[in-house]
Protein backbone atom coordinates (compact mmCIF):
# COMPACT_ATOMS: atom_id res chain seq x y z
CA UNK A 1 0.00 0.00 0.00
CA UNK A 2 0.82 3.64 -0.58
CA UNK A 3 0.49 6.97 0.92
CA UNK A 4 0.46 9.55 -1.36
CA UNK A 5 1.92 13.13 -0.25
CA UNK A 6 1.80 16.61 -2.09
CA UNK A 7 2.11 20.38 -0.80
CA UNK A 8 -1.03 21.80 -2.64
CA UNK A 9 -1.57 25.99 -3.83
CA UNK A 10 -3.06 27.79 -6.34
CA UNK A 11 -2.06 31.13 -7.70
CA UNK A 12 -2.59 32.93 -4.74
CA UNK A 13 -1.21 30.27 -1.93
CA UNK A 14 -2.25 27.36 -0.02
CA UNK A 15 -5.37 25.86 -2.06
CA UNK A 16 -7.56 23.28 0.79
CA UNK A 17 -10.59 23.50 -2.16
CA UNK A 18 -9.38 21.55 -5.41
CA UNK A 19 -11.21 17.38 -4.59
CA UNK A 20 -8.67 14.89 -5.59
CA UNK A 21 -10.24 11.71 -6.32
CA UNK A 22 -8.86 8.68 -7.09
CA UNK A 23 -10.10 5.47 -8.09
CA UNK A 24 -9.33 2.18 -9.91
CA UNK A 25 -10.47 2.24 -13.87
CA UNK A 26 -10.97 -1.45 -13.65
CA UNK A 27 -12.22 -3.95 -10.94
CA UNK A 28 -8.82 -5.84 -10.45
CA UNK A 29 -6.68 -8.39 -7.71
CA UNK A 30 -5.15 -6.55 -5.01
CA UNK A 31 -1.24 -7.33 -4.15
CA UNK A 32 -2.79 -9.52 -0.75
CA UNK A 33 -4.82 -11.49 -3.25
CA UNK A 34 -8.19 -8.98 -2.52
CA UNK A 35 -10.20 -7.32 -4.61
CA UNK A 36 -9.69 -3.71 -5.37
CA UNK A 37 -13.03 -1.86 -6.76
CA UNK A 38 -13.72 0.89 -8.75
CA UNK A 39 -15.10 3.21 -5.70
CA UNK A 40 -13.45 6.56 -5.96
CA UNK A 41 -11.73 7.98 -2.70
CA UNK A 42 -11.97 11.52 -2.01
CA UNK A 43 -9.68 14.00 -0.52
CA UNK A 44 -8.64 17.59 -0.25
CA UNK A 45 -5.58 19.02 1.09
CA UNK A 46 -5.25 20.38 4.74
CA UNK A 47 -3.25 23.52 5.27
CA UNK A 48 -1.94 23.02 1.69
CA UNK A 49 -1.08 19.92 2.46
CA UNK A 50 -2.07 16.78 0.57
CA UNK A 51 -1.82 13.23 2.30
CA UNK A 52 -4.12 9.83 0.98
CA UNK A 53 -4.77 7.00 3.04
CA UNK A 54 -2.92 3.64 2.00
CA UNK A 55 -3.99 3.52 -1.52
CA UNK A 56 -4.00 0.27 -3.38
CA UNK A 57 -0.67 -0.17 -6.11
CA UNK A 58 -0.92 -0.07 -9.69
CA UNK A 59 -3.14 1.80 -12.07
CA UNK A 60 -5.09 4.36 -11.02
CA UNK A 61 -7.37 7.53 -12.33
CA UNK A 62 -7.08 10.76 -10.63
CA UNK A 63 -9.69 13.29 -10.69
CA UNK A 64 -9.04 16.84 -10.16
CA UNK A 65 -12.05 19.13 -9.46
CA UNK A 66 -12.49 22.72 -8.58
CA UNK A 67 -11.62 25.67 -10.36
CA UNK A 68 -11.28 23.01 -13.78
CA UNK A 69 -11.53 19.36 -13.75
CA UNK A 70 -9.13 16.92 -15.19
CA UNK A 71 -8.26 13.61 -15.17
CA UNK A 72 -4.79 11.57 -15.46
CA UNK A 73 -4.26 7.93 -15.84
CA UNK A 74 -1.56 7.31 -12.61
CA UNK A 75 0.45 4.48 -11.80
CA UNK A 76 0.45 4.02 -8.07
CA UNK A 77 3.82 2.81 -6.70
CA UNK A 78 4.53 0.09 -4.38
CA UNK A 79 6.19 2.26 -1.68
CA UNK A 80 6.46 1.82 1.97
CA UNK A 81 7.49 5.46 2.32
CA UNK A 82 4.99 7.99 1.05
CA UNK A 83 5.13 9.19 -2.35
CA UNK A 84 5.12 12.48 -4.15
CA UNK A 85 1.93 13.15 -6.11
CA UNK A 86 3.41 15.27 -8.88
CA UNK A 87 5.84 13.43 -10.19
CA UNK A 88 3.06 10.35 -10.63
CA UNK A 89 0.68 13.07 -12.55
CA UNK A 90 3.99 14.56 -14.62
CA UNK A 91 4.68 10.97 -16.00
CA UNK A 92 0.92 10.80 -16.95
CA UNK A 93 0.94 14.32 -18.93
CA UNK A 94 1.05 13.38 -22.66
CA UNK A 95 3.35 16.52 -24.43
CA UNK A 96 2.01 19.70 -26.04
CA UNK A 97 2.15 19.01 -29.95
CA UNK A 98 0.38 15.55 -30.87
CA UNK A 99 0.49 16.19 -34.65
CA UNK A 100 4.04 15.01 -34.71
CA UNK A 101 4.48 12.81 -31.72
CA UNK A 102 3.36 9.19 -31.15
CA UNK A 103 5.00 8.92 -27.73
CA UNK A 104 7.09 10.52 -25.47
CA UNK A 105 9.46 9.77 -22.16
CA UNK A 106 10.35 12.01 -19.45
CA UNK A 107 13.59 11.72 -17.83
CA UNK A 108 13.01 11.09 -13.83
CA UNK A 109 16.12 11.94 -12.83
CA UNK A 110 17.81 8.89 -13.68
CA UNK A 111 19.70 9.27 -17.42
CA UNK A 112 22.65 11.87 -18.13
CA UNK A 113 23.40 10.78 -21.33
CA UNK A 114 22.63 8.94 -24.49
CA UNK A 115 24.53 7.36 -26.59
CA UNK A 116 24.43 5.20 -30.01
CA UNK A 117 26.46 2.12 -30.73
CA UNK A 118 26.25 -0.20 -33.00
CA UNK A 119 25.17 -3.83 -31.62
CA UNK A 120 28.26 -5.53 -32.03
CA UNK A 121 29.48 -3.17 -30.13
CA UNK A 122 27.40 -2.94 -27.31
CA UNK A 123 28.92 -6.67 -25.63
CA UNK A 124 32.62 -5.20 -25.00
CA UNK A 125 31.91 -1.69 -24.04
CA UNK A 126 31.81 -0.58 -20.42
CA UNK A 127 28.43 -0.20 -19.01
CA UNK A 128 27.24 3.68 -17.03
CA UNK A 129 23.71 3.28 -15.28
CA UNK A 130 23.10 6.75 -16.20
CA UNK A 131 23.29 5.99 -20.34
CA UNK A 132 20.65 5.47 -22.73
CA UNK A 133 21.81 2.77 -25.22
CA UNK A 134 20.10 2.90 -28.29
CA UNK A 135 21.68 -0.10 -30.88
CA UNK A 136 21.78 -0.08 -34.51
């Protein structure tokens, strides 16, 4: 289970009125072998502070409502620390321009480079976890 965490503000500061709701799109197994439904759970943030209960991991909708309401397909962690919300809705924002763009990949921190080689290549040379390979 997961406990998700975000400070919350509008324009003008701390914003305790936007609902975020989440729920399940599908009925589905649960990672003790239950069954997780599709009954949205409802919260707003206190103080500007956001905190969920122990939600349920794997896919998820959120529903923003107040001023505008949105919605982004989430992935919900397995964490036993509690998670930050935005990165979770960042990785579910599809980019500006769709006319030229079939996909798209954000990098979380985690790549400082790319880098391509061909595939006979790729056996002998030295491996850096924070490389992109792409082979050819």
């Amino acid at each position: 289970m997961t406990v998700l965490t975000s400070t919350i503000r509008d324009i003008a500061g701390a914003d305790d009125a936007t609902i975020f709701a989440f729920e399940t799109p599908v009925v589905r197994g649960g990672s003790d072998g239950s069954v997780v439904t599709v009954r949205s759970r409802r919260y707003t943030a206190e103080a500007g502070v956001l905190t969920t209960d122990d939600l349920e991991p794997g896919p998820a909708v959120l529903h923003l409502s107040g001023g505008m309401s949105v919605s982004y397909r989430i992935t919900i962690p397995d964490s036993d620390t509690p998670v930050q919300l935005w990165p979770l809705i960042d990785a579910a924002t599809e980019p500006d321009n769709q006319a030229w763009m079939t996909g798209f990949m954000r990098n979380a921190g985690g790549m400082a480079r790319g880098k391509a080689m061909p595939l006979a290549d790729y056996a002998s040379a030295p491996r850096d976890p924070e490389t992109l390979y792409v082979l050819f």
